[in-house]
PDB file of N, CA and C in Angstrom:
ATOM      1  N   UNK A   1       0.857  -1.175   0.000  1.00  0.00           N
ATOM      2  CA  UNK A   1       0.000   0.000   0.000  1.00  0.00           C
ATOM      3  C   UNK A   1       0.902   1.235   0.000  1.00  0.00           C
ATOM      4  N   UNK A   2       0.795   2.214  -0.843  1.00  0.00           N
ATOM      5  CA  UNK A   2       1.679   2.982  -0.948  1.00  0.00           C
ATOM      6  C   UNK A   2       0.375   4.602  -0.332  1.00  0.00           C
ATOM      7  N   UNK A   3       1.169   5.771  -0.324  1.00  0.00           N
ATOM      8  CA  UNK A   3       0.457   7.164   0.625  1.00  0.00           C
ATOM      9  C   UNK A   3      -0.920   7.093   0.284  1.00  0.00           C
ATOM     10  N   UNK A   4      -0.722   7.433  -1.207  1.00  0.00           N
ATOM     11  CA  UNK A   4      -1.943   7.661  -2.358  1.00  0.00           C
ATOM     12  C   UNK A   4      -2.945   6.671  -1.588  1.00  0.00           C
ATOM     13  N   UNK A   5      -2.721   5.360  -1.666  1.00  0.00           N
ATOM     14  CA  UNK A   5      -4.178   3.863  -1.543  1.00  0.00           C
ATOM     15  C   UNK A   5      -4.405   4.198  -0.207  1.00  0.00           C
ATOM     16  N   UNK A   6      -2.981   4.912   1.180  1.00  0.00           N
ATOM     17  CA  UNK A   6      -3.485   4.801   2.203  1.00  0.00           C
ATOM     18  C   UNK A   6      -4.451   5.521   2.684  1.00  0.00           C
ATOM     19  N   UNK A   7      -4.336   7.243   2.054  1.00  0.00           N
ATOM     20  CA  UNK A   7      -5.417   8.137   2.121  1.00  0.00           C
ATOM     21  C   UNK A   7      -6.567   7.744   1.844  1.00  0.00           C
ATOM     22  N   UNK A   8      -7.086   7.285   0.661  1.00  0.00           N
ATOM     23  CA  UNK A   8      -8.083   6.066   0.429  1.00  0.00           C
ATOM     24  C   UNK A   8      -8.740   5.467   1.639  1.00  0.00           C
ATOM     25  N   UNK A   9      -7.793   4.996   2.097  1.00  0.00           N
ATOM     26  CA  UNK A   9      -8.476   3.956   3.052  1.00  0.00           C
ATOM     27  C   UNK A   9      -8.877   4.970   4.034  1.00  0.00           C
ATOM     28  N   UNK A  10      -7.949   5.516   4.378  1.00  0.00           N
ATOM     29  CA  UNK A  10      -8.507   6.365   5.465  1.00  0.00           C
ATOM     30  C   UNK A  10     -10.039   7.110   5.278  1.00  0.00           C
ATOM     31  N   UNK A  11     -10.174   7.807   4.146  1.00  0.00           N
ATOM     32  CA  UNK A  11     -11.265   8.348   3.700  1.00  0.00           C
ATOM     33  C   UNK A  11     -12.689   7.521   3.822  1.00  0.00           C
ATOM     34  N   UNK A  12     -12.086   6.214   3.529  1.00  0.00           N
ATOM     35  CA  UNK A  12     -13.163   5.135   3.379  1.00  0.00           C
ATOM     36  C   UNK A  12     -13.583   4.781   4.883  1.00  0.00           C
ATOM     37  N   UNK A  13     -12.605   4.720   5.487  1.00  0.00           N
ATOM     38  CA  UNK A  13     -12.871   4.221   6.724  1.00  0.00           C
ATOM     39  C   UNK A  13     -13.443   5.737   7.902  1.00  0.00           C
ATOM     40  N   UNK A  14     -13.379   6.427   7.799  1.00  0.00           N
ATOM     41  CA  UNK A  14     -13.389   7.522   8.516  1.00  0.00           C
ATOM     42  C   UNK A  14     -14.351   8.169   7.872  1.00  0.00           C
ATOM     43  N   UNK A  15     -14.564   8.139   6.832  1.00  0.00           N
ATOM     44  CA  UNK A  15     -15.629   9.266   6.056  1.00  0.00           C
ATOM     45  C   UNK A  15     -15.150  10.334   5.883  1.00  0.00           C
ATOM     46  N   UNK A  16     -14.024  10.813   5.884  1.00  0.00           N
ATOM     47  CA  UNK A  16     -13.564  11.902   5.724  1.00  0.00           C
ATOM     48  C   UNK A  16     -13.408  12.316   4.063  1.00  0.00           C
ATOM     49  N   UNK A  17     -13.050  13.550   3.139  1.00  0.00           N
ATOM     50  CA  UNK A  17     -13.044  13.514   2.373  1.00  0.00           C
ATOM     51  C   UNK A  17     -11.575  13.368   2.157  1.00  0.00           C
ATOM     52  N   UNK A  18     -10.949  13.324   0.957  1.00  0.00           N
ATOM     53  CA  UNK A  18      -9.702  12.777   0.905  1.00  0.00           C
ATOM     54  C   UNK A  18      -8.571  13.487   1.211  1.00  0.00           C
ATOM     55  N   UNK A  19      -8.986  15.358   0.794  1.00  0.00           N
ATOM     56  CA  UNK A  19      -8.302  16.340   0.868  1.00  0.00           C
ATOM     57  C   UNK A  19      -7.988  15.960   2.593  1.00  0.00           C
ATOM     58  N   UNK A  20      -8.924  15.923   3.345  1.00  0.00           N
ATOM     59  CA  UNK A  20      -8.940  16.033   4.872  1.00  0.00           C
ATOM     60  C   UNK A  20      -8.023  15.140   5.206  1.00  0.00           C
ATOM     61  N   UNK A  21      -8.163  13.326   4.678  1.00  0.00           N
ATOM     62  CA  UNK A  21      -7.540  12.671   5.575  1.00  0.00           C
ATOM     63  C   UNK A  21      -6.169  12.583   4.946  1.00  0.00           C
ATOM     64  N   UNK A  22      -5.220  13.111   3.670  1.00  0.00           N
ATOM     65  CA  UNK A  22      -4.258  14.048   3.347  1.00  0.00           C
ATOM     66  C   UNK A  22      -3.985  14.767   4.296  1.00  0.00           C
ATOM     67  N   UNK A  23      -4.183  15.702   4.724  1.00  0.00           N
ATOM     68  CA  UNK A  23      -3.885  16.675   5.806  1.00  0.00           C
ATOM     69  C   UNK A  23      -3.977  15.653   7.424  1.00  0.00           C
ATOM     70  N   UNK A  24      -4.789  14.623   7.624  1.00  0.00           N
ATOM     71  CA  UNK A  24      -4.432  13.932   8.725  1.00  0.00           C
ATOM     72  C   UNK A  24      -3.391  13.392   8.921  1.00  0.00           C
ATOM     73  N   UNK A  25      -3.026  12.475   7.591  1.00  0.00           N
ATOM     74  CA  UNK A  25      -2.138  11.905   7.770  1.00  0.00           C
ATOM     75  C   UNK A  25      -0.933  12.596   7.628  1.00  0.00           C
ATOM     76  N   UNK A  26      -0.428  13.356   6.759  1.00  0.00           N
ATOM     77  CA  UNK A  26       0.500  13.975   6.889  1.00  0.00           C
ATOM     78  C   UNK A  26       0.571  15.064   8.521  1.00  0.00           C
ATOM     79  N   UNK A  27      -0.112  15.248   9.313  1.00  0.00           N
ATOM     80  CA  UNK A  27      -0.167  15.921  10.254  1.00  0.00           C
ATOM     81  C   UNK A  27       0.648  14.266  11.157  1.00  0.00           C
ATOM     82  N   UNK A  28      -0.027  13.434  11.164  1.00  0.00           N
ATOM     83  CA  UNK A  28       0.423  12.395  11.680  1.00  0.00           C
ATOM     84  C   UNK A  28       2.227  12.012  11.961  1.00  0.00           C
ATOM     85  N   UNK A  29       2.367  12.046  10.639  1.00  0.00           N
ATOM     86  CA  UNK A  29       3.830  11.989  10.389  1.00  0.00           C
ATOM     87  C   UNK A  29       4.668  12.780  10.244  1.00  0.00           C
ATOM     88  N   UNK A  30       4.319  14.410  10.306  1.00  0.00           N
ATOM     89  CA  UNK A  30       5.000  15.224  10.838  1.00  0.00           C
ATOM     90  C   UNK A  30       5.114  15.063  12.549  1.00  0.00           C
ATOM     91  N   UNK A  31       3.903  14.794  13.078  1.00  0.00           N
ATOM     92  CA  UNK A  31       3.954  15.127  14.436  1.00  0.00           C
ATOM     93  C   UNK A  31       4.668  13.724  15.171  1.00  0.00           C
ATOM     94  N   UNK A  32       4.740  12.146  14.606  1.00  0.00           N
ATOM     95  CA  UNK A  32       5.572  11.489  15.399  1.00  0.00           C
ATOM     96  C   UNK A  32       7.663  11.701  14.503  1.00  0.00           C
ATOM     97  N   UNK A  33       7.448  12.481  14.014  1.00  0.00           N
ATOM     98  CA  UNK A  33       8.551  13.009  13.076  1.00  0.00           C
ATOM     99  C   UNK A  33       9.668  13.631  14.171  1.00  0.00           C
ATOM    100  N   UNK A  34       8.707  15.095  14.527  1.00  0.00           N
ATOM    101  CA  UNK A  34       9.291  16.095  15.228  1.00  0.00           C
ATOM    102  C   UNK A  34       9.657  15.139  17.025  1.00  0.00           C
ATOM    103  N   UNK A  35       8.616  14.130  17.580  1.00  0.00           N
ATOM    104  CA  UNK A  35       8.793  13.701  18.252  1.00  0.00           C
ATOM    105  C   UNK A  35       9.635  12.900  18.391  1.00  0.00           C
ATOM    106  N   UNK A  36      10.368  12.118  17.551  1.00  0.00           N
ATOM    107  CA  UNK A  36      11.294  11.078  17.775  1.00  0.00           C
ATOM    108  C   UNK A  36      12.720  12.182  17.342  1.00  0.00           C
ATOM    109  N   UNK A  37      12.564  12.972  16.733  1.00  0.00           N
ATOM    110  CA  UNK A  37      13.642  14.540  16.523  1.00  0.00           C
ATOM    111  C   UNK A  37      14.331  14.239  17.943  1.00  0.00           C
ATOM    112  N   UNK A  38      13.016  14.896  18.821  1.00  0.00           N
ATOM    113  CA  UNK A  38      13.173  15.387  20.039  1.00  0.00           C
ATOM    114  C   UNK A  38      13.857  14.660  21.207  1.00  0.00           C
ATOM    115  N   UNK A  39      14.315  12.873  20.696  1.00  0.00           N
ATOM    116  CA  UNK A  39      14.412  11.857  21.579  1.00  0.00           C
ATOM    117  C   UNK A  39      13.267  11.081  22.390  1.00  0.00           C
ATOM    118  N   UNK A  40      11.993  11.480  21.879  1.00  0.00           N
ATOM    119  CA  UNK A  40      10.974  10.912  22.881  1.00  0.00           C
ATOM    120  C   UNK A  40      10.658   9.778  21.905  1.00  0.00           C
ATOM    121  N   UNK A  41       9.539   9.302  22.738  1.00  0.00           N
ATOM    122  CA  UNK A  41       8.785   8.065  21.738  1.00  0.00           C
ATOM    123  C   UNK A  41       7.465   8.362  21.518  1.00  0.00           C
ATOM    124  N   UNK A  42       6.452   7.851  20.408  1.00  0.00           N
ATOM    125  CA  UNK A  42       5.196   7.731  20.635  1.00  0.00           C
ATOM    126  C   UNK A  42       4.753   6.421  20.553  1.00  0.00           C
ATOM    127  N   UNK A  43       3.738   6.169  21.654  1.00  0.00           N
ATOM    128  CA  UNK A  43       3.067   5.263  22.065  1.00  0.00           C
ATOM    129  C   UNK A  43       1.662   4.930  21.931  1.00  0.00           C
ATOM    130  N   UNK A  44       0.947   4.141  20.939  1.00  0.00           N
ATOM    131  CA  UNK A  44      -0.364   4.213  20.668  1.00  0.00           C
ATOM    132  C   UNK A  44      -0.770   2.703  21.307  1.00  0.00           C
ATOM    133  N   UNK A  45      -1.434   2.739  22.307  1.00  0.00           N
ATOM    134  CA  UNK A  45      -2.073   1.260  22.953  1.00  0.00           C
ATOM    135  C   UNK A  45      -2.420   0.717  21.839  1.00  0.00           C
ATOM    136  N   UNK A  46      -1.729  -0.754  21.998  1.00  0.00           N
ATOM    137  CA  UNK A  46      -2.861  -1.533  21.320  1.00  0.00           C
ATOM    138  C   UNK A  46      -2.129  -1.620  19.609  1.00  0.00           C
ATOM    139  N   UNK A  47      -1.624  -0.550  19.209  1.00  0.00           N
ATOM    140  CA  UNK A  47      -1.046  -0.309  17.741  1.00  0.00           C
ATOM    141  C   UNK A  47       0.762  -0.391  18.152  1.00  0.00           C
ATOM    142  N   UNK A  48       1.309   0.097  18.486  1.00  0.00           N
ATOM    143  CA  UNK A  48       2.794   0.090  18.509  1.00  0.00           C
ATOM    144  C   UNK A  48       3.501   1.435  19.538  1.00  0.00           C
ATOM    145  N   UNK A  49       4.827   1.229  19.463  1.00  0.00           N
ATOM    146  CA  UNK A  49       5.477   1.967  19.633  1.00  0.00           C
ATOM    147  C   UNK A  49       6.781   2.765  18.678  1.00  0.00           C
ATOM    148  N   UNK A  50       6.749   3.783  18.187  1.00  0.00           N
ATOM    149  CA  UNK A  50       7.620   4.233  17.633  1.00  0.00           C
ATOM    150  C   UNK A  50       8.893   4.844  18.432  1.00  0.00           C
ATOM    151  N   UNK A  51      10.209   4.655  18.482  1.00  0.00           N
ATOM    152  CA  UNK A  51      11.459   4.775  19.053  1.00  0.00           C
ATOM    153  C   UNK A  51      12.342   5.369  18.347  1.00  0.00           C
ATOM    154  N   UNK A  52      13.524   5.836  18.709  1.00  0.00           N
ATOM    155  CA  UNK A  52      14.713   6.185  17.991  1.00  0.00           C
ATOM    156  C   UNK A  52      15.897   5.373  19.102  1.00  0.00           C
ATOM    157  N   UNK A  53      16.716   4.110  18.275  1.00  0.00           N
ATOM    158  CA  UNK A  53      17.311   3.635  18.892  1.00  0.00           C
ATOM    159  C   UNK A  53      18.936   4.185  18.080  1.00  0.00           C
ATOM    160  N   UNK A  54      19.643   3.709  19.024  1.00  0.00           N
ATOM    161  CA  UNK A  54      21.446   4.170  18.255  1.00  0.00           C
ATOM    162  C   UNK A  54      21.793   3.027  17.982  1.00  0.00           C
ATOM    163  N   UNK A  55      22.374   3.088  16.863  1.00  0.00           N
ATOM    164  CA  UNK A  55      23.873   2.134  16.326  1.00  0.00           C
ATOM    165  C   UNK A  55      25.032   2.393  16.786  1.00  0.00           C
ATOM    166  N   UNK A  56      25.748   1.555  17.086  1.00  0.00           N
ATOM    167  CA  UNK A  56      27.265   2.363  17.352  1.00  0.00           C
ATOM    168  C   UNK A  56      27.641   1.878  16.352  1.00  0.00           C
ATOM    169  N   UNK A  57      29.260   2.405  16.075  1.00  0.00           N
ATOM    170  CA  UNK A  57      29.773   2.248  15.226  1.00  0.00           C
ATOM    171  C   UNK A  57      30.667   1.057  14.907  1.00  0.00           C
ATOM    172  N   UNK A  58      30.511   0.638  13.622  1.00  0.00           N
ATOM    173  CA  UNK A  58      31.419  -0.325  13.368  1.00  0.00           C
ATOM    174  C   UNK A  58      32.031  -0.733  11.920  1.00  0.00           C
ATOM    175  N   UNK A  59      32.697  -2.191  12.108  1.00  0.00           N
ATOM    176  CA  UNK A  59      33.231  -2.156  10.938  1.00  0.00           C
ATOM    177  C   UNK A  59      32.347  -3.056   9.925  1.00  0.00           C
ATOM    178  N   UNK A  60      32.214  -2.971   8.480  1.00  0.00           N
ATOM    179  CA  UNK A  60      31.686  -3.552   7.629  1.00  0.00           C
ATOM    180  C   UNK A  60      32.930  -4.238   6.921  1.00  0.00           C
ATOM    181  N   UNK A  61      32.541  -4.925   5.521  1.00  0.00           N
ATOM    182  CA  UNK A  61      32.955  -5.280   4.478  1.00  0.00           C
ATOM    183  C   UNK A  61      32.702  -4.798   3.466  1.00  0.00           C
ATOM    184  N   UNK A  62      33.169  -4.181   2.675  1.00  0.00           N
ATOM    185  CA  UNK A  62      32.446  -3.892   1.129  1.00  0.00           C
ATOM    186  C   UNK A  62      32.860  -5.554   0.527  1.00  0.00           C
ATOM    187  N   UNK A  63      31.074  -5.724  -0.439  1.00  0.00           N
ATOM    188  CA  UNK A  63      31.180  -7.086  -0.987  1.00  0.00           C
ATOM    189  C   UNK A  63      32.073  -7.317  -2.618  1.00  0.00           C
ATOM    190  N   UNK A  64      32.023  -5.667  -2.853  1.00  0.00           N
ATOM    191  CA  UNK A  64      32.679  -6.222  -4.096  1.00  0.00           C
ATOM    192  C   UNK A  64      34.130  -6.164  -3.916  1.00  0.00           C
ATOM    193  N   UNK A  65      35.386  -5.709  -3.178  1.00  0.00           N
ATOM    194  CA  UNK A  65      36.370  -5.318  -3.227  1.00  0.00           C
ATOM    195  C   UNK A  65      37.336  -6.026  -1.928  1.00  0.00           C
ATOM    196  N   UNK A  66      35.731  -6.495  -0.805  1.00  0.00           N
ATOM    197  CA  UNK A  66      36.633  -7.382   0.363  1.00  0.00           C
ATOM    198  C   UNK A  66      37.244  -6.650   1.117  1.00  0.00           C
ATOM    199  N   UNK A  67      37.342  -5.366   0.850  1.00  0.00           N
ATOM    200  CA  UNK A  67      37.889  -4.345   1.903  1.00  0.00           C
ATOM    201  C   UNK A  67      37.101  -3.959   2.908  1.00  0.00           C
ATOM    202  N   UNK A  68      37.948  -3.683   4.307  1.00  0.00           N
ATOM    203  CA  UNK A  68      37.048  -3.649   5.279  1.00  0.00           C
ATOM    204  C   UNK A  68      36.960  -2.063   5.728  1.00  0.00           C
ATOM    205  N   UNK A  69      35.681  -1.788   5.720  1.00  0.00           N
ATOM    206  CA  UNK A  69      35.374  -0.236   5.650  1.00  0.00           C
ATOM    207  C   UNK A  69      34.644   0.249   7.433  1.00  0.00           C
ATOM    208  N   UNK A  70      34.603   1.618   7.689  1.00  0.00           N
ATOM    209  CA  UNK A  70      33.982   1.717   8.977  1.00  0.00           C
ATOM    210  C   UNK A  70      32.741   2.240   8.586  1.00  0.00           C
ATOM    211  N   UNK A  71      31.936   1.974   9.619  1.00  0.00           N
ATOM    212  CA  UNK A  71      30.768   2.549   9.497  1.00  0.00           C
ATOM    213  C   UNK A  71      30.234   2.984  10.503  1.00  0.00           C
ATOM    214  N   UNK A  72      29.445   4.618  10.078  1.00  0.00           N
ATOM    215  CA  UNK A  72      29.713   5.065  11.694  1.00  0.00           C
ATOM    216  C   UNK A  72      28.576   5.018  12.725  1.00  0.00           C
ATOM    217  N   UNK A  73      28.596   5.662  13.664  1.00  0.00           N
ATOM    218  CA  UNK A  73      27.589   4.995  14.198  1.00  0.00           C
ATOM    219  C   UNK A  73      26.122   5.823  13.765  1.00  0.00           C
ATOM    220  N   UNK A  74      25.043   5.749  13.993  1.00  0.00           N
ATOM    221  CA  UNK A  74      23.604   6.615  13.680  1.00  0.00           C
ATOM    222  C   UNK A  74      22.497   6.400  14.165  1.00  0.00           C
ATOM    223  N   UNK A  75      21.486   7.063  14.279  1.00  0.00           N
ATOM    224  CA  UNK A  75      20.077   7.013  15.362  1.00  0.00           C
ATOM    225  C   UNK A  75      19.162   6.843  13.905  1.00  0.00           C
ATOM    226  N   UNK A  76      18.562   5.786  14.124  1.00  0.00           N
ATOM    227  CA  UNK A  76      17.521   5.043  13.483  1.00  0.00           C
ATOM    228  C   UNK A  76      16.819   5.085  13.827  1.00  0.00           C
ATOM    229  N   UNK A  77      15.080   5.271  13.220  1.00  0.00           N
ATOM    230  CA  UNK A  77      13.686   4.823  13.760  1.00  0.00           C
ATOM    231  C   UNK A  77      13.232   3.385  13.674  1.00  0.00           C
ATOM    232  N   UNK A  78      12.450   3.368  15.384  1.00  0.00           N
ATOM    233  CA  UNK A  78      12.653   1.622  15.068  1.00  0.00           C
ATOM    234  C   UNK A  78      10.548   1.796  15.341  1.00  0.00           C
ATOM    235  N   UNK A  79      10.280   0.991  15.025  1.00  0.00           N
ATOM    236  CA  UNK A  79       8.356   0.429  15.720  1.00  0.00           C
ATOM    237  C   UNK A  79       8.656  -1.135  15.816  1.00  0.00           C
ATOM    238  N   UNK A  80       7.828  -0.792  17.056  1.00  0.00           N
ATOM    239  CA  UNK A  80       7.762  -2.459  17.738  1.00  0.00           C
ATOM    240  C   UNK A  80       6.281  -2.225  18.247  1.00  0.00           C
ATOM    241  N   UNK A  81       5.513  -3.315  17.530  1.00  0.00           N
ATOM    242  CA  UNK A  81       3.760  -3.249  17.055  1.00  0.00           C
ATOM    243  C   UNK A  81       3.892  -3.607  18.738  1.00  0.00           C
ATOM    244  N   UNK A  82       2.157  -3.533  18.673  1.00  0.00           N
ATOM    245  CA  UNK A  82       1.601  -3.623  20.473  1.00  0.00           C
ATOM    246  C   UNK A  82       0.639  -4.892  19.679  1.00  0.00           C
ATOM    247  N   UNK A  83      -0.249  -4.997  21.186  1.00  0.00           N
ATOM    248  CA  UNK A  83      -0.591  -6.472  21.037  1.00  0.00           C
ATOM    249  C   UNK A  83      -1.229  -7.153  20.153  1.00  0.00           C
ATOM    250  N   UNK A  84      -2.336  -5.851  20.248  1.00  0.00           N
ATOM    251  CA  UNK A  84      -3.331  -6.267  19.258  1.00  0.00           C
ATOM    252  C   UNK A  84      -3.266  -5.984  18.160  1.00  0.00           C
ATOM    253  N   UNK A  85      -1.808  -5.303  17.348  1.00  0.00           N
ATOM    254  CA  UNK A  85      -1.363  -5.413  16.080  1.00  0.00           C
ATOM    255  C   UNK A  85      -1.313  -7.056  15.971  1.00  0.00           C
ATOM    256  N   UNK A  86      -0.215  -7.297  16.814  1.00  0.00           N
ATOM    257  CA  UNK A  86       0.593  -8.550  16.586  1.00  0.00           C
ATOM    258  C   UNK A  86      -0.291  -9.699  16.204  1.00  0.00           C
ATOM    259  N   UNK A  87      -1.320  -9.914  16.937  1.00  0.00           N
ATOM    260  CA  UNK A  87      -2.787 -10.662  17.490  1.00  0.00           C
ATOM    261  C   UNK A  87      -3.586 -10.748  15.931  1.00  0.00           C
ATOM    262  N   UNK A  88      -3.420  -9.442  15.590  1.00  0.00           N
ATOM    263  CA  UNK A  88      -4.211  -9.198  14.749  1.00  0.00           C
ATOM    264  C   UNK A  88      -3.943  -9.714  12.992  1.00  0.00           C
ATOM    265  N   UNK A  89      -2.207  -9.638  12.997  1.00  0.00           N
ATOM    266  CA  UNK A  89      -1.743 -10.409  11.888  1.00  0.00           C
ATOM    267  C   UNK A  89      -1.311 -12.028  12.034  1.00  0.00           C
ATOM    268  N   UNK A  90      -1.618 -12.516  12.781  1.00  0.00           N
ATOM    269  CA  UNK A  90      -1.011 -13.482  12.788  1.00  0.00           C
ATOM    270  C   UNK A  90      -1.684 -14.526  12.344  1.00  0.00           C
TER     271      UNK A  90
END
């Protein structure tokens, strides 16, 4: 499902018109955006948790050349679903 089909759904499911749930969702993902910026997390019962965890740094391989390269360390976004995601795909 790519933005476009998800607005869709949203519209469908919410009744909203499409322009609107456009502006939801993108409000959405600006706002857990600026929050994981900030070092916090957001937490939706039941749906997941969104995080910013660190890598430290280390060493790789490049595969074509066999040389061993560093790589440094970086803060990644991680989600780890809640229950009744999990429940819900399985």
């Amino acid at each position: 499902m790519n933005k476009a089909e998800l607005i869709s759904a949203i519209a469908t499911e919410s009744g909203l018109n499409k322009a609107d749930s456009k502006k939801a969702l993108d409000a959405f993902i600006s706002t857990v955006s600026k929050t994981l910026q900030s070092g916090d997390k957001v937490s939706l019962v039941g749906f997941g948790t969104f995080a910013v965890s660190e890598r430290s740094a280390r060493t790789g391989i490049n595969p074509s050349t066999k040389a061993a390269i560093a790589i440094p360390a970086k803060k990644v976004a991680k989600f780890k679903a809640g229950a009744e995601l999990s429940d819900a795909i399985k």
